[in-house]
N, C-alpha and C. Protein backbone atom coordinates (compact mmCIF):
# COMPACT_ATOMS: atom_id res chain seq x y z
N UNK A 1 -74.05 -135.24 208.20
CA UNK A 1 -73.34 -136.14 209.11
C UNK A 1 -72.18 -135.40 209.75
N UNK A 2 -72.00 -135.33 210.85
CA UNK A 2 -70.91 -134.52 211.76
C UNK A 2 -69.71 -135.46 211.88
N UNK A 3 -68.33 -135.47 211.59
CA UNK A 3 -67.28 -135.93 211.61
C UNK A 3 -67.03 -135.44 213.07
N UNK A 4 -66.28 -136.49 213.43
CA UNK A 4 -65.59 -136.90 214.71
C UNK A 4 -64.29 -136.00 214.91
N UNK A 5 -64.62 -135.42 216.00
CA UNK A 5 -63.87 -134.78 216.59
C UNK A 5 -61.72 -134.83 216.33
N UNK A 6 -62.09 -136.09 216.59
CA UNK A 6 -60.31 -136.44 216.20
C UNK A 6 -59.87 -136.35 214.46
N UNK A 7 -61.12 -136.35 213.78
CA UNK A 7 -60.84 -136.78 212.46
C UNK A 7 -60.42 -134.78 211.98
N UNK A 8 -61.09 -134.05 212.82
CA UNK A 8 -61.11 -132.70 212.12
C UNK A 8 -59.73 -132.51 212.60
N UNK A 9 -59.64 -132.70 214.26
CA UNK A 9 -58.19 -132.80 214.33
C UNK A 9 -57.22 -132.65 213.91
N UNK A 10 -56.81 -134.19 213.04
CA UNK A 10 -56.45 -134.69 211.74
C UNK A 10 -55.94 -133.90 210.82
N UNK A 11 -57.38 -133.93 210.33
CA UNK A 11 -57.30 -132.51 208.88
C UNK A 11 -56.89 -131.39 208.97
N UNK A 12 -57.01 -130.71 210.41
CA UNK A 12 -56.36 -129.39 210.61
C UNK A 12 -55.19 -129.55 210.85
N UNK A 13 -54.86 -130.31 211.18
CA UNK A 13 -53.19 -130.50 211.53
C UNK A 13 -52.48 -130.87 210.09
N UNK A 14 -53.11 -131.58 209.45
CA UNK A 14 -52.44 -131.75 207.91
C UNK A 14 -52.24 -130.53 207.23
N UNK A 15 -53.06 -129.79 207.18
CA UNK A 15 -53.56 -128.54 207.10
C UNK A 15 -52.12 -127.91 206.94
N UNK A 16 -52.15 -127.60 208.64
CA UNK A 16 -51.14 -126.63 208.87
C UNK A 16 -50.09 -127.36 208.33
N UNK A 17 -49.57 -128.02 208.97
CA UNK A 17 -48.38 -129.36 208.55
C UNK A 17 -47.89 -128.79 206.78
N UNK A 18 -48.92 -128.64 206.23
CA UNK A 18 -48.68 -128.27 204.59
C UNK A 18 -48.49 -127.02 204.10
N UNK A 19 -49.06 -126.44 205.02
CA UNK A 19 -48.99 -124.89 205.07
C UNK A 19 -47.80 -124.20 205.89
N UNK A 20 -46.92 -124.70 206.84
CA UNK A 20 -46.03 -124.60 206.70
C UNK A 20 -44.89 -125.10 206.39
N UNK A 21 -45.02 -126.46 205.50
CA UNK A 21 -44.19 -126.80 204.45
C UNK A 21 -43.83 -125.56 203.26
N UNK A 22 -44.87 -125.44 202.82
CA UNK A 22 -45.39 -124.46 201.53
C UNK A 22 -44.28 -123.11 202.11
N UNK A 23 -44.52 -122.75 203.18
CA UNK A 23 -43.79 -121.27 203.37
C UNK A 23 -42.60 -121.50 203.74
N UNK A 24 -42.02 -122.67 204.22
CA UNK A 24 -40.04 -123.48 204.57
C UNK A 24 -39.76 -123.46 203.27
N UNK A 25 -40.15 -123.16 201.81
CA UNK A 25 -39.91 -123.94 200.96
C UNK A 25 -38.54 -122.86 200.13
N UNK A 26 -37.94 -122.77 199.66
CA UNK A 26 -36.67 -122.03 199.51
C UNK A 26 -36.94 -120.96 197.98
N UNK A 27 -36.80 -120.15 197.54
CA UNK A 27 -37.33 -120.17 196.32
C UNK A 27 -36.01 -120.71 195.60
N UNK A 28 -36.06 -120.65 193.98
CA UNK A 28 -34.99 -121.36 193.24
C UNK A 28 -34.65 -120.72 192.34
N UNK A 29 -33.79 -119.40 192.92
CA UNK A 29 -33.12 -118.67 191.57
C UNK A 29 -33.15 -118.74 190.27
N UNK A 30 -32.52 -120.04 190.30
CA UNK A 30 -32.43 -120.32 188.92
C UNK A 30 -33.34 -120.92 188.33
N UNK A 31 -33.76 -121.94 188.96
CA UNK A 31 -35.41 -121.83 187.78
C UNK A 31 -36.28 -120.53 187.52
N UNK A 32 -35.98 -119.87 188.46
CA UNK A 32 -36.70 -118.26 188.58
C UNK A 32 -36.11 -117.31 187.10
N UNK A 33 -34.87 -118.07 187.12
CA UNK A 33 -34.43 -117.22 185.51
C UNK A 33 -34.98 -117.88 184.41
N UNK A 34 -35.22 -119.11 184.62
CA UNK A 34 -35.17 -120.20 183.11
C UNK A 34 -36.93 -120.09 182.96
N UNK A 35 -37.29 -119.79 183.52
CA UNK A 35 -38.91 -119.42 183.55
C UNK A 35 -38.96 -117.99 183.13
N UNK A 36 -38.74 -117.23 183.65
CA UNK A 36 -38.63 -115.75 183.31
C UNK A 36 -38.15 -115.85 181.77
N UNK A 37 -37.48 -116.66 181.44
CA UNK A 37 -36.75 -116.56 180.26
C UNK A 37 -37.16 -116.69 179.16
N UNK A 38 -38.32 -118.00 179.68
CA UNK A 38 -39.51 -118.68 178.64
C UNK A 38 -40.59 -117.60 178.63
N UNK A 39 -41.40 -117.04 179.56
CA UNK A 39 -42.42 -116.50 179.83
C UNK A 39 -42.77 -115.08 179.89
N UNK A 40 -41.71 -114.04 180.59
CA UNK A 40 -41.52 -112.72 180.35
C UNK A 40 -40.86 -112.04 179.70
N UNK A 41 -39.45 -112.76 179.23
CA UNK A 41 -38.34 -111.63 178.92
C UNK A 41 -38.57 -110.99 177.56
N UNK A 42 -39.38 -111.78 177.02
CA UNK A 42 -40.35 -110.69 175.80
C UNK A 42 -40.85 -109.21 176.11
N UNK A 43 -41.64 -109.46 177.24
CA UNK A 43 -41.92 -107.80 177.36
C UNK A 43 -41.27 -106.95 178.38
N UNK A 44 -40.44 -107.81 179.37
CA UNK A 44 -39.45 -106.98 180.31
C UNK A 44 -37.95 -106.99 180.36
N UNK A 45 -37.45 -107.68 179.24
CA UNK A 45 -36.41 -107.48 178.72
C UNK A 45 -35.48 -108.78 179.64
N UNK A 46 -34.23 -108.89 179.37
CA UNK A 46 -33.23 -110.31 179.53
C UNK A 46 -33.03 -110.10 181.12
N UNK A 47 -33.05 -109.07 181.69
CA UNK A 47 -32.73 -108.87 183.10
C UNK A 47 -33.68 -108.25 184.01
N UNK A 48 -34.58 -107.90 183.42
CA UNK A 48 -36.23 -106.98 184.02
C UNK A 48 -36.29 -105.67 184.01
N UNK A 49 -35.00 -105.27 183.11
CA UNK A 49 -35.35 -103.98 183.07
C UNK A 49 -36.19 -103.39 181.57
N UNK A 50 -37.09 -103.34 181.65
CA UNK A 50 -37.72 -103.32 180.31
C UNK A 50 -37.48 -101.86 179.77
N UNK A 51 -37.25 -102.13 178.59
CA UNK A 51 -37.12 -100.70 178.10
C UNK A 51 -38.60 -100.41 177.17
N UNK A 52 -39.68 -100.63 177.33
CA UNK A 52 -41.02 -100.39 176.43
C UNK A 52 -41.64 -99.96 177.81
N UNK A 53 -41.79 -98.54 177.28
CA UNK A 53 -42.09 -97.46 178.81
C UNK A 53 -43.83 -97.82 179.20
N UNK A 54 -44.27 -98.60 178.43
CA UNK A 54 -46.04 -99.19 178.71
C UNK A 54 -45.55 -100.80 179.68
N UNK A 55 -44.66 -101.34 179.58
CA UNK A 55 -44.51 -102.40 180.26
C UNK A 55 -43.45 -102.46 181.48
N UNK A 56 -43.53 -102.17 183.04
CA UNK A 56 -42.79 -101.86 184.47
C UNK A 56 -41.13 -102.63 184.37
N UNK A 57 -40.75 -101.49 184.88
CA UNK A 57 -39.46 -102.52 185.21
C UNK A 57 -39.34 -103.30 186.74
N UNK A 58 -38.82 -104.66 186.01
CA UNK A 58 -39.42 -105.52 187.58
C UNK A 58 -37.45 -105.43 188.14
N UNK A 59 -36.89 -105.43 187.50
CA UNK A 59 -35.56 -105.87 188.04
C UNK A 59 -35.09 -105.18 189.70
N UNK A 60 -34.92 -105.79 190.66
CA UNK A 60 -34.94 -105.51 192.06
C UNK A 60 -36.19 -104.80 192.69
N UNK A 61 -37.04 -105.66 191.99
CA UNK A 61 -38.36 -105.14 193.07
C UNK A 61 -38.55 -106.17 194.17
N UNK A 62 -39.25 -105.78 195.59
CA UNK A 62 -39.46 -106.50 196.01
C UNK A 62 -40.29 -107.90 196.27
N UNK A 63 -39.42 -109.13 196.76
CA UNK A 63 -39.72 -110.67 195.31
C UNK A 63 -41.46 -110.59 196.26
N UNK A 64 -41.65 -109.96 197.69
CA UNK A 64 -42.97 -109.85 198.47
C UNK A 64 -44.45 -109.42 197.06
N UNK A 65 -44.40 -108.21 196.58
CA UNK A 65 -44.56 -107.76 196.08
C UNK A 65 -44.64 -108.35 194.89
N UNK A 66 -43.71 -108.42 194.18
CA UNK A 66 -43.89 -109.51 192.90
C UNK A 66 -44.70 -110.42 193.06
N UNK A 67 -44.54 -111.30 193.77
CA UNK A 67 -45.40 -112.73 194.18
C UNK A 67 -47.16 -112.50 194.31
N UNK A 68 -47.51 -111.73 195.27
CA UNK A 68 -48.74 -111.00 195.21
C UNK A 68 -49.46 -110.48 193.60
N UNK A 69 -48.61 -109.16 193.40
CA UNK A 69 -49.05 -109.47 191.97
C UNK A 69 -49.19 -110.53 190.73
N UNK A 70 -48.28 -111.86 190.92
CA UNK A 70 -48.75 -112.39 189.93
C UNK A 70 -49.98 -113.55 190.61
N UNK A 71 -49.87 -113.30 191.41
CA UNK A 71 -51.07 -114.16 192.28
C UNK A 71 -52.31 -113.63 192.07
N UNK A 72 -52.16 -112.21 192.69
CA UNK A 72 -53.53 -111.52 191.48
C UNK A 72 -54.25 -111.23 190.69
N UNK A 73 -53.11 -111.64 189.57
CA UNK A 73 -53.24 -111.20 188.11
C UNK A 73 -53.71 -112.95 187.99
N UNK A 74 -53.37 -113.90 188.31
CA UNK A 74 -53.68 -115.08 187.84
C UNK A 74 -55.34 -115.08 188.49
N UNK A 75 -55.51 -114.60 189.81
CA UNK A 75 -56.97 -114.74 189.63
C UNK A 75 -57.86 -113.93 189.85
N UNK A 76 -57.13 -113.03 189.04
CA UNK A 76 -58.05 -111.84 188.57
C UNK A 76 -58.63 -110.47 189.13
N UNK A 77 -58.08 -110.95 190.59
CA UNK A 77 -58.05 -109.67 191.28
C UNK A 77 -57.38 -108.44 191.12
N UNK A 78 -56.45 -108.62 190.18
CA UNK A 78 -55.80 -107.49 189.45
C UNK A 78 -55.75 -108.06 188.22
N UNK A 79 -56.69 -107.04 187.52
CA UNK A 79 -57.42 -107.38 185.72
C UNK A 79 -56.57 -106.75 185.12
N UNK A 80 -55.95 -107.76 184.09
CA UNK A 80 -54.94 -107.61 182.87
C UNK A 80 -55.21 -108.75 182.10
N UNK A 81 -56.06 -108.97 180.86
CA UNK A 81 -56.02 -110.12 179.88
C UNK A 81 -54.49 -110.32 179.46
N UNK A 82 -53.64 -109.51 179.77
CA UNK A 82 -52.21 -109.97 178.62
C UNK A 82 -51.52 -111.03 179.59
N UNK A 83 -51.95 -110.04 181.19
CA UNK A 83 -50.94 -110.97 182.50
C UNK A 83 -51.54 -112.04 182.65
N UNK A 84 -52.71 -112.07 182.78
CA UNK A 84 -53.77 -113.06 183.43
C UNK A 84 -53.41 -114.42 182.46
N UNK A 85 -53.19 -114.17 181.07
CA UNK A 85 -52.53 -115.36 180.49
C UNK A 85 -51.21 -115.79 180.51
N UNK A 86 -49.92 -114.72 180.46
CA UNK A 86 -49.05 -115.36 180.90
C UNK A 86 -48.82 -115.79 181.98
N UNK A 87 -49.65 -115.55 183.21
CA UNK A 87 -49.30 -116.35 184.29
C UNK A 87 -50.63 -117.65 184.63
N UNK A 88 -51.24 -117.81 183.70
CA UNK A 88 -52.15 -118.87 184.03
C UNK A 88 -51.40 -120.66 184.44
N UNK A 89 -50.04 -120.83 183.57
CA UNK A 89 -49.95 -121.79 183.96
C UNK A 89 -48.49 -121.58 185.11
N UNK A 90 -48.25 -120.55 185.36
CA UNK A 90 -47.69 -120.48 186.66
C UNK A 90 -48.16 -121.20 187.92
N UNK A 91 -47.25 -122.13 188.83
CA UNK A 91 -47.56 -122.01 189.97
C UNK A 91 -47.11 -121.52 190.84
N UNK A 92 -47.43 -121.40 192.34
CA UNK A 92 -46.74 -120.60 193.84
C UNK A 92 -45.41 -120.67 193.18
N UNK A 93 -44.48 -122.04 193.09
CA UNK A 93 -43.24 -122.11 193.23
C UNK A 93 -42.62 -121.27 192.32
N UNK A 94 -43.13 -121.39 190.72
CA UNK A 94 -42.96 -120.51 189.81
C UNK A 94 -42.47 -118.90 190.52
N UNK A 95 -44.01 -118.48 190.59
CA UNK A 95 -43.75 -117.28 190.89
C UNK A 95 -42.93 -116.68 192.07
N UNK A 96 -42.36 -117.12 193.14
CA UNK A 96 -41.37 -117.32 194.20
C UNK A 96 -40.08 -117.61 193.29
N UNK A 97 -39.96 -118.37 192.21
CA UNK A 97 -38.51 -118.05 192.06
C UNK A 97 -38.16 -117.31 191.10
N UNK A 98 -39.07 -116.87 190.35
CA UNK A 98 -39.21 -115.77 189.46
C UNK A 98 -38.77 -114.34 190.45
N UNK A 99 -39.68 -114.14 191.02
CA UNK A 99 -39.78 -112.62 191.97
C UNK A 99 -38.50 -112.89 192.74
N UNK A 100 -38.11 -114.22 193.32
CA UNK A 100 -36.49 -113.81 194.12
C UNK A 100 -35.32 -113.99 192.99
N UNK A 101 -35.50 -114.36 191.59
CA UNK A 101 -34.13 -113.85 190.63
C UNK A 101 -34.43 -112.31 190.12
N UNK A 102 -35.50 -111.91 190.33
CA UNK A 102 -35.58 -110.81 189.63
C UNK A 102 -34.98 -109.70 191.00
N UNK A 103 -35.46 -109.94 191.77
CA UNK A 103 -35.26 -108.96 193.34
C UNK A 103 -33.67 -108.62 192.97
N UNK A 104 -33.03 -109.97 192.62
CA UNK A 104 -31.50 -109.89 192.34
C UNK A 104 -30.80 -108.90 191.04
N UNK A 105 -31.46 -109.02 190.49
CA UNK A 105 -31.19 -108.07 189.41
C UNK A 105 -30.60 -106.76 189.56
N UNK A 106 -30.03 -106.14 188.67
CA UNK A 106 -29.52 -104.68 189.13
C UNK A 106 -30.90 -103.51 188.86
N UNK A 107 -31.46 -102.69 188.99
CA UNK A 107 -31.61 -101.76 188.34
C UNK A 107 -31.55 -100.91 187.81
N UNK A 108 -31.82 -100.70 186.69
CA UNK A 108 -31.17 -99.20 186.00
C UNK A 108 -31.83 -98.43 186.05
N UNK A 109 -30.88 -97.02 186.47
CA UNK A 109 -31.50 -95.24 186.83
C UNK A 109 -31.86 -95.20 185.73
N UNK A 110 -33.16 -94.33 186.33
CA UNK A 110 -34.35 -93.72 185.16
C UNK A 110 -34.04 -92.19 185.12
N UNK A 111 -34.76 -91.37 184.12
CA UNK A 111 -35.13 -90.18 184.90
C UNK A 111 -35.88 -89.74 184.45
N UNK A 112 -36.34 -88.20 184.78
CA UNK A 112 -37.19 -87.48 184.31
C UNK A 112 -37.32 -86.72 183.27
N UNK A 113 -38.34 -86.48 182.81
CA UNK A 113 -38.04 -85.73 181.23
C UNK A 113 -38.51 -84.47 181.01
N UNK A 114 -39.28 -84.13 182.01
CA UNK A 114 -40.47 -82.84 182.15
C UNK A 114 -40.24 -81.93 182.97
N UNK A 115 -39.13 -80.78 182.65
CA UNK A 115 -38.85 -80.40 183.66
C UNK A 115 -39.65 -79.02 184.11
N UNK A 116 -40.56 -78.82 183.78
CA UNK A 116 -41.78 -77.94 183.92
C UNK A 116 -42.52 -78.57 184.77
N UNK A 117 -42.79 -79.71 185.18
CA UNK A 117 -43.28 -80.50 185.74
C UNK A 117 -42.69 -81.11 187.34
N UNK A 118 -41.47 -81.38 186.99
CA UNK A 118 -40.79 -82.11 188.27
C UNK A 118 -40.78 -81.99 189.40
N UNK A 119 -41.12 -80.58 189.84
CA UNK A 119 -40.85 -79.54 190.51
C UNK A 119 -42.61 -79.93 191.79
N UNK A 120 -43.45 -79.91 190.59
CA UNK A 120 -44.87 -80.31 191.17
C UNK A 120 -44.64 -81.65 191.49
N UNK A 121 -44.09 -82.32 190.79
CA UNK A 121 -44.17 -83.97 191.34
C UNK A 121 -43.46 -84.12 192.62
N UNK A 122 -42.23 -83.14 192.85
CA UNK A 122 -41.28 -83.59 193.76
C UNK A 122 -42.32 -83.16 195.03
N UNK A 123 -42.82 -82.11 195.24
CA UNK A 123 -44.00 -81.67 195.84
C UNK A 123 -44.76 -82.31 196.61
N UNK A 124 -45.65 -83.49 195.47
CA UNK A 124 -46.48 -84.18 195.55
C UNK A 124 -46.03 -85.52 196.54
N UNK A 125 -44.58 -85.68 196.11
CA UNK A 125 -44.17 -87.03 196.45
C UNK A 125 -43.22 -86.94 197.92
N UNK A 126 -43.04 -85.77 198.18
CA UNK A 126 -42.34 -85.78 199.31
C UNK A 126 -43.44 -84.69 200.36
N UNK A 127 -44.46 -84.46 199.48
CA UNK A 127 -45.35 -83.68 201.30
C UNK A 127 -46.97 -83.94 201.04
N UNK A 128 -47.17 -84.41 199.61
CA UNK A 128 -48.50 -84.99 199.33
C UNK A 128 -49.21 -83.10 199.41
N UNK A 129 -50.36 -83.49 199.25
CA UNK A 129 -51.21 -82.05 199.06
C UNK A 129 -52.38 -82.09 200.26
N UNK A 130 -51.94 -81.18 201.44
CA UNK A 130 -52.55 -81.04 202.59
C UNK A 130 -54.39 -80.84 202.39
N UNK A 131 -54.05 -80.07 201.73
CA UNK A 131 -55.49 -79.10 201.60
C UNK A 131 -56.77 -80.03 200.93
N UNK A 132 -56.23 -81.38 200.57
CA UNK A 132 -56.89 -82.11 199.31
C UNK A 132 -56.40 -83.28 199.96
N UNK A 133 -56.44 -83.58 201.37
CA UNK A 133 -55.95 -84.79 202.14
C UNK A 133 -54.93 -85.92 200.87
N UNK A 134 -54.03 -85.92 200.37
CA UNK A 134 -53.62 -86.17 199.75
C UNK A 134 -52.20 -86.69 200.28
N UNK A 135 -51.87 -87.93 200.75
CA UNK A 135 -50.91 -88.44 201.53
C UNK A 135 -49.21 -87.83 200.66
N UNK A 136 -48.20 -87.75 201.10
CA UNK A 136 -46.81 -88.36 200.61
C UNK A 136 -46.85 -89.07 199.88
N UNK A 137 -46.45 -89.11 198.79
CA UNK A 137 -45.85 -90.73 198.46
C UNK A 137 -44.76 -91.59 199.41
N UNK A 138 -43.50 -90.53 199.75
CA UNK A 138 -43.05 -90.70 200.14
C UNK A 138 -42.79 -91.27 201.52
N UNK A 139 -44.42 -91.45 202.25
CA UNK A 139 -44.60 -92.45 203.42
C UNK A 139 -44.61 -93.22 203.43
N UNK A 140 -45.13 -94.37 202.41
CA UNK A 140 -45.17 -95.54 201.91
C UNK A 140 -43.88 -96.16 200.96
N UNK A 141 -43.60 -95.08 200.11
CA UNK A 141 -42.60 -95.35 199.22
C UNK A 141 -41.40 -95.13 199.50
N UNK A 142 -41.15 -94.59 200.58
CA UNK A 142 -39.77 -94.26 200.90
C UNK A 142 -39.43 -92.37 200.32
N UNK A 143 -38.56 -91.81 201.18
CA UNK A 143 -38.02 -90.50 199.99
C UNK A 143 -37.18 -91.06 198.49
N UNK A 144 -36.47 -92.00 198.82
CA UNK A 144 -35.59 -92.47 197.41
C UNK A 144 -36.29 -93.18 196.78
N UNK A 145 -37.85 -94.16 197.03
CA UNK A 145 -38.98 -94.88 196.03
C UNK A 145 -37.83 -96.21 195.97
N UNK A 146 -37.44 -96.58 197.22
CA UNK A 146 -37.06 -97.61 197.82
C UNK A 146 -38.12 -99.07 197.93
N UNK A 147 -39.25 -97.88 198.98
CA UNK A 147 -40.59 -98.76 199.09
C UNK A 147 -39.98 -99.84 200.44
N UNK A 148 -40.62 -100.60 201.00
CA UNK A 148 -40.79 -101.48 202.14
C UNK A 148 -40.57 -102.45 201.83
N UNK A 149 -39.65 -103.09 201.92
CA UNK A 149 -39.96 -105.09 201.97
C UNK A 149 -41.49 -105.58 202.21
N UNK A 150 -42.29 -106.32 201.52
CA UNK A 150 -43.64 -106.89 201.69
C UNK A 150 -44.40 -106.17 202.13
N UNK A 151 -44.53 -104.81 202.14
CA UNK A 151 -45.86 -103.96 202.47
C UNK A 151 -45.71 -102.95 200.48
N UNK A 152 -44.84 -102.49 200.70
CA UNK A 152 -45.10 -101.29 199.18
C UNK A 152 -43.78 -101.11 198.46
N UNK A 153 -44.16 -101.20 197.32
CA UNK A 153 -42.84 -101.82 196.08
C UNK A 153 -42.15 -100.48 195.94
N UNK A 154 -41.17 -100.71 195.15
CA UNK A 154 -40.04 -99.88 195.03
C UNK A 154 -40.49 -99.06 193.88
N UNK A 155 -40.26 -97.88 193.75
CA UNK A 155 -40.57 -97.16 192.52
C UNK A 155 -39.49 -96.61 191.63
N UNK A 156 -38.24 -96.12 192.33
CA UNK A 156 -37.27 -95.04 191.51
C UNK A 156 -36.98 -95.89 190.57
N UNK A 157 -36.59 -95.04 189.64
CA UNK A 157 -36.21 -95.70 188.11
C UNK A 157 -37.66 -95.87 187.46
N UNK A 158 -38.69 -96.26 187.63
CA UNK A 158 -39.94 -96.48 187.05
C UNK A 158 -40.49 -95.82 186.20
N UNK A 159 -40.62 -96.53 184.81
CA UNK A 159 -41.23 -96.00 183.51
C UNK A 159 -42.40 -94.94 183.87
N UNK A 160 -42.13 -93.49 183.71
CA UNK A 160 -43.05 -92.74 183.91
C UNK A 160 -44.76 -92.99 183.26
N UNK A 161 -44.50 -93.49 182.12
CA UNK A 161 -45.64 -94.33 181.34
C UNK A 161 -46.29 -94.97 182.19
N UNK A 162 -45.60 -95.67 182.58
CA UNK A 162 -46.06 -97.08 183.49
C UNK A 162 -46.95 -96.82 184.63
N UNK A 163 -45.87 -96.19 185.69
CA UNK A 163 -46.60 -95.05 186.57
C UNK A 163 -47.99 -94.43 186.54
N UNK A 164 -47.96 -93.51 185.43
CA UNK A 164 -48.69 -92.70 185.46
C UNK A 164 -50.17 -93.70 184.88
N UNK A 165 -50.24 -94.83 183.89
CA UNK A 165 -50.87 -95.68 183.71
C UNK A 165 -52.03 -97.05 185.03
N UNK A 166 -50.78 -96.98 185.91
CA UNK A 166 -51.26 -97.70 187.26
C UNK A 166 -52.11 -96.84 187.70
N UNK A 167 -51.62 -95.45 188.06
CA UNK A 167 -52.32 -94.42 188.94
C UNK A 167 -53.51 -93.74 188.41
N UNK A 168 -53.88 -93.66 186.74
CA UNK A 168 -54.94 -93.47 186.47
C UNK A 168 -55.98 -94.58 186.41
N UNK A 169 -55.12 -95.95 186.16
CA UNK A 169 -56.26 -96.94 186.61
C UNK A 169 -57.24 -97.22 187.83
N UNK A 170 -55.73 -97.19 188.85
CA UNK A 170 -56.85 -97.33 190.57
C UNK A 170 -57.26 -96.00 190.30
N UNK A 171 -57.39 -94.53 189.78
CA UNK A 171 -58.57 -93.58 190.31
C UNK A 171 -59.88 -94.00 189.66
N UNK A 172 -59.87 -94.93 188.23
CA UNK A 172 -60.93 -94.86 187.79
C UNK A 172 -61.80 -96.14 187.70
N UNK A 173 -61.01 -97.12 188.64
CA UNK A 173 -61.36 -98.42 189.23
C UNK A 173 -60.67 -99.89 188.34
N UNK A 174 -60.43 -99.38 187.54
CA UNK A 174 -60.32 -100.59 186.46
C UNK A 174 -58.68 -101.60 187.48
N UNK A 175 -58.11 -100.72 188.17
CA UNK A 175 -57.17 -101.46 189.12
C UNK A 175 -57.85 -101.63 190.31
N UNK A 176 -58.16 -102.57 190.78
CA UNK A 176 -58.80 -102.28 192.42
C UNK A 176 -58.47 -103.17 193.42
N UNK A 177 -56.79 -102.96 193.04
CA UNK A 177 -56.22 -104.08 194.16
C UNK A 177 -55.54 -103.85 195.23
N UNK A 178 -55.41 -102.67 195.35
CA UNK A 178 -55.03 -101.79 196.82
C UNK A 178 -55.92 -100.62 197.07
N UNK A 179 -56.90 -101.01 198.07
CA UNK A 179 -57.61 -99.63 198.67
C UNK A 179 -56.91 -98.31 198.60
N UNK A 180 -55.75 -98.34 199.44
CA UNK A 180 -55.12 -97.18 200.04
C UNK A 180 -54.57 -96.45 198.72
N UNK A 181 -54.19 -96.98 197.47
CA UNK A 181 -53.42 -96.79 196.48
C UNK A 181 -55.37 -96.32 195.68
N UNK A 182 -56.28 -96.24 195.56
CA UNK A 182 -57.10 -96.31 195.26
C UNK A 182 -57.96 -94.91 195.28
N UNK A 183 -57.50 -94.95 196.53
CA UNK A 183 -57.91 -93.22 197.84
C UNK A 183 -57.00 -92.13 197.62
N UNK A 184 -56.01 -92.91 197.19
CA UNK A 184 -54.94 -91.41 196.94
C UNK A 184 -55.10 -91.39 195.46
N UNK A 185 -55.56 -92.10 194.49
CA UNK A 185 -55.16 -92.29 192.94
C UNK A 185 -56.36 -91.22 192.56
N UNK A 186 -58.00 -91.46 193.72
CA UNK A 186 -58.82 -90.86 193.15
C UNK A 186 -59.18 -89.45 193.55
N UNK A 187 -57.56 -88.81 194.00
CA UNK A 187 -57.78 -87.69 194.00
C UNK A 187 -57.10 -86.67 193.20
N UNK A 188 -55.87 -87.36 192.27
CA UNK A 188 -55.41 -86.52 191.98
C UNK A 188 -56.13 -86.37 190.09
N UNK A 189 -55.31 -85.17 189.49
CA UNK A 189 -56.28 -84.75 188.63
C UNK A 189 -54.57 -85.47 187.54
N UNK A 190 -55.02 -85.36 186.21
CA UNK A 190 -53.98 -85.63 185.14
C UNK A 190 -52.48 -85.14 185.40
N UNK A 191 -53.07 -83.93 185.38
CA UNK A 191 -51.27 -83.10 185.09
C UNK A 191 -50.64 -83.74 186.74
N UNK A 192 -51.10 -83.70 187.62
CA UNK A 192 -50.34 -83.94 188.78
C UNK A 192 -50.15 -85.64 188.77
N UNK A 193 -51.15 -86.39 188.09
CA UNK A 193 -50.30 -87.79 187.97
C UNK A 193 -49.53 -87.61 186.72
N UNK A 194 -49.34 -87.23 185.93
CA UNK A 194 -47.99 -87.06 184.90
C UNK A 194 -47.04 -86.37 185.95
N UNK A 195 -46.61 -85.60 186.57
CA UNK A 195 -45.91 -84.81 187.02
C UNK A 195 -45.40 -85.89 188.50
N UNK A 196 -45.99 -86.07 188.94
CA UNK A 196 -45.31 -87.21 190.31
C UNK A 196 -44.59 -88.52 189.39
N UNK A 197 -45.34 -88.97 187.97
CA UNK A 197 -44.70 -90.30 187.51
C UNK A 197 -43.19 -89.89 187.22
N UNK A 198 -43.50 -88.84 186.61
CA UNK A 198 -41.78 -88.07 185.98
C UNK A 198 -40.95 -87.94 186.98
N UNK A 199 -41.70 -87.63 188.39
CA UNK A 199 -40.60 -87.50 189.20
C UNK A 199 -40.00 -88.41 189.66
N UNK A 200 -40.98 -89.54 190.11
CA UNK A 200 -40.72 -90.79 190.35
C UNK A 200 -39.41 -91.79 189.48
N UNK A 201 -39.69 -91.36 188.01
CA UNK A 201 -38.75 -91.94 186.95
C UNK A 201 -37.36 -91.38 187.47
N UNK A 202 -37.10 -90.29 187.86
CA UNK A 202 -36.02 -89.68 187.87
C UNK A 202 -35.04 -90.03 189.68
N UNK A 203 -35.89 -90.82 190.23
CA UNK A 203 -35.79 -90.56 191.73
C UNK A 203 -34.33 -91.55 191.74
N UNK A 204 -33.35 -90.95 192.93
CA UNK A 204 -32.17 -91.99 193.14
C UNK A 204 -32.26 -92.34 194.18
């Protein structure tokens, strides 16, 4: 049966009407802490800076970025059984005021520990490897691992663990939630993703 022209109308206009309600909507700091408080600060610590070098520090990442990932992780487009449950009973609003108290946060300087190494990472991350089409990091990420508002997250300070854990996942698929991060992950070999994470940890 074909619905009437005015009725789809209607529905599309409610539609939008809700859909840009949904994006006017403010996030709420502070429930963004009192949730975080209940739900993460176990594994990323009272302010997001986690000190357990297997679990990221979120504190001033961008809240763009945050939001996406836990949107992912809730449906599964970025596979983690540990995330995928703590954010199951998250909703949008949740995660919007979570990612804008955390954006607020300070972060704390990381650094590097490998200094046999650093040298190749700094390399890697500020001219990428020509010969092995192998981008910058530093195009996407910024030279300081600043990263972009809502296109690519911030890195400096970042648990070299952590790092180097993401980047062997997208080369070997088990992450497959950014192409581009995917294409560069599956080219590099071990020692050069240990060696860019270290540098990355250390970046100001």
């Amino acid at each position: 049966m074909k619905l009437p022209v005015s009725f789809l109308c209607v529905a599309a206009a409610a539609a939008l009407s809700f859909s840009v309600h949904a994006q006017s909507v403010k996030p709420d700091p502070a429930k963004g802490a009192a949730t975080f408080g209940q739900v993460c600060v176990a594994c990323h610590a009272a302010d997001g800076n986690s000190v357990i070098p297997e679990n990221p520090m979120l504190a001033q990442q961008h809240p763009e970025y945050l939001v996406k990932q836990l949107q992912e992780f809730k449906s599964g487009k970025r596979a983690n059984p540990i995330m995928q449950g703590m954010v199951a009973a998250l909703s949008d609003d949740d995660m919007r005021n979570i990612a804008w108290w955390l954006a607020d946060q300070k972060a704390r300087e990381g650094f590097a520990t490998d200094k046999n190494l650093v040298r190749l990472g700094e390399r890697i991350y500020r001219g990428g490897i020509a010969d092995r089409q192998i981008a910058a990091c530093a195009g996407c990420h910024s030279p300081t691992g600043a990263g972009i508002p809502s296109q690519y997250p911030r890195l400096k300070g970042q648990h070299a663990g952590y790092t180097a854990a993401q980047l062997k996942a997208f080369r070997d698929g088990t992450r497959a939630n950014h192409i581009q991060m995917t294409g560069v992950a599956a080219k590099l070999n071990d020692r050069e993703i240990q060696a860019v994470s270290d540098y990355i940890a250390g970046l100001r």
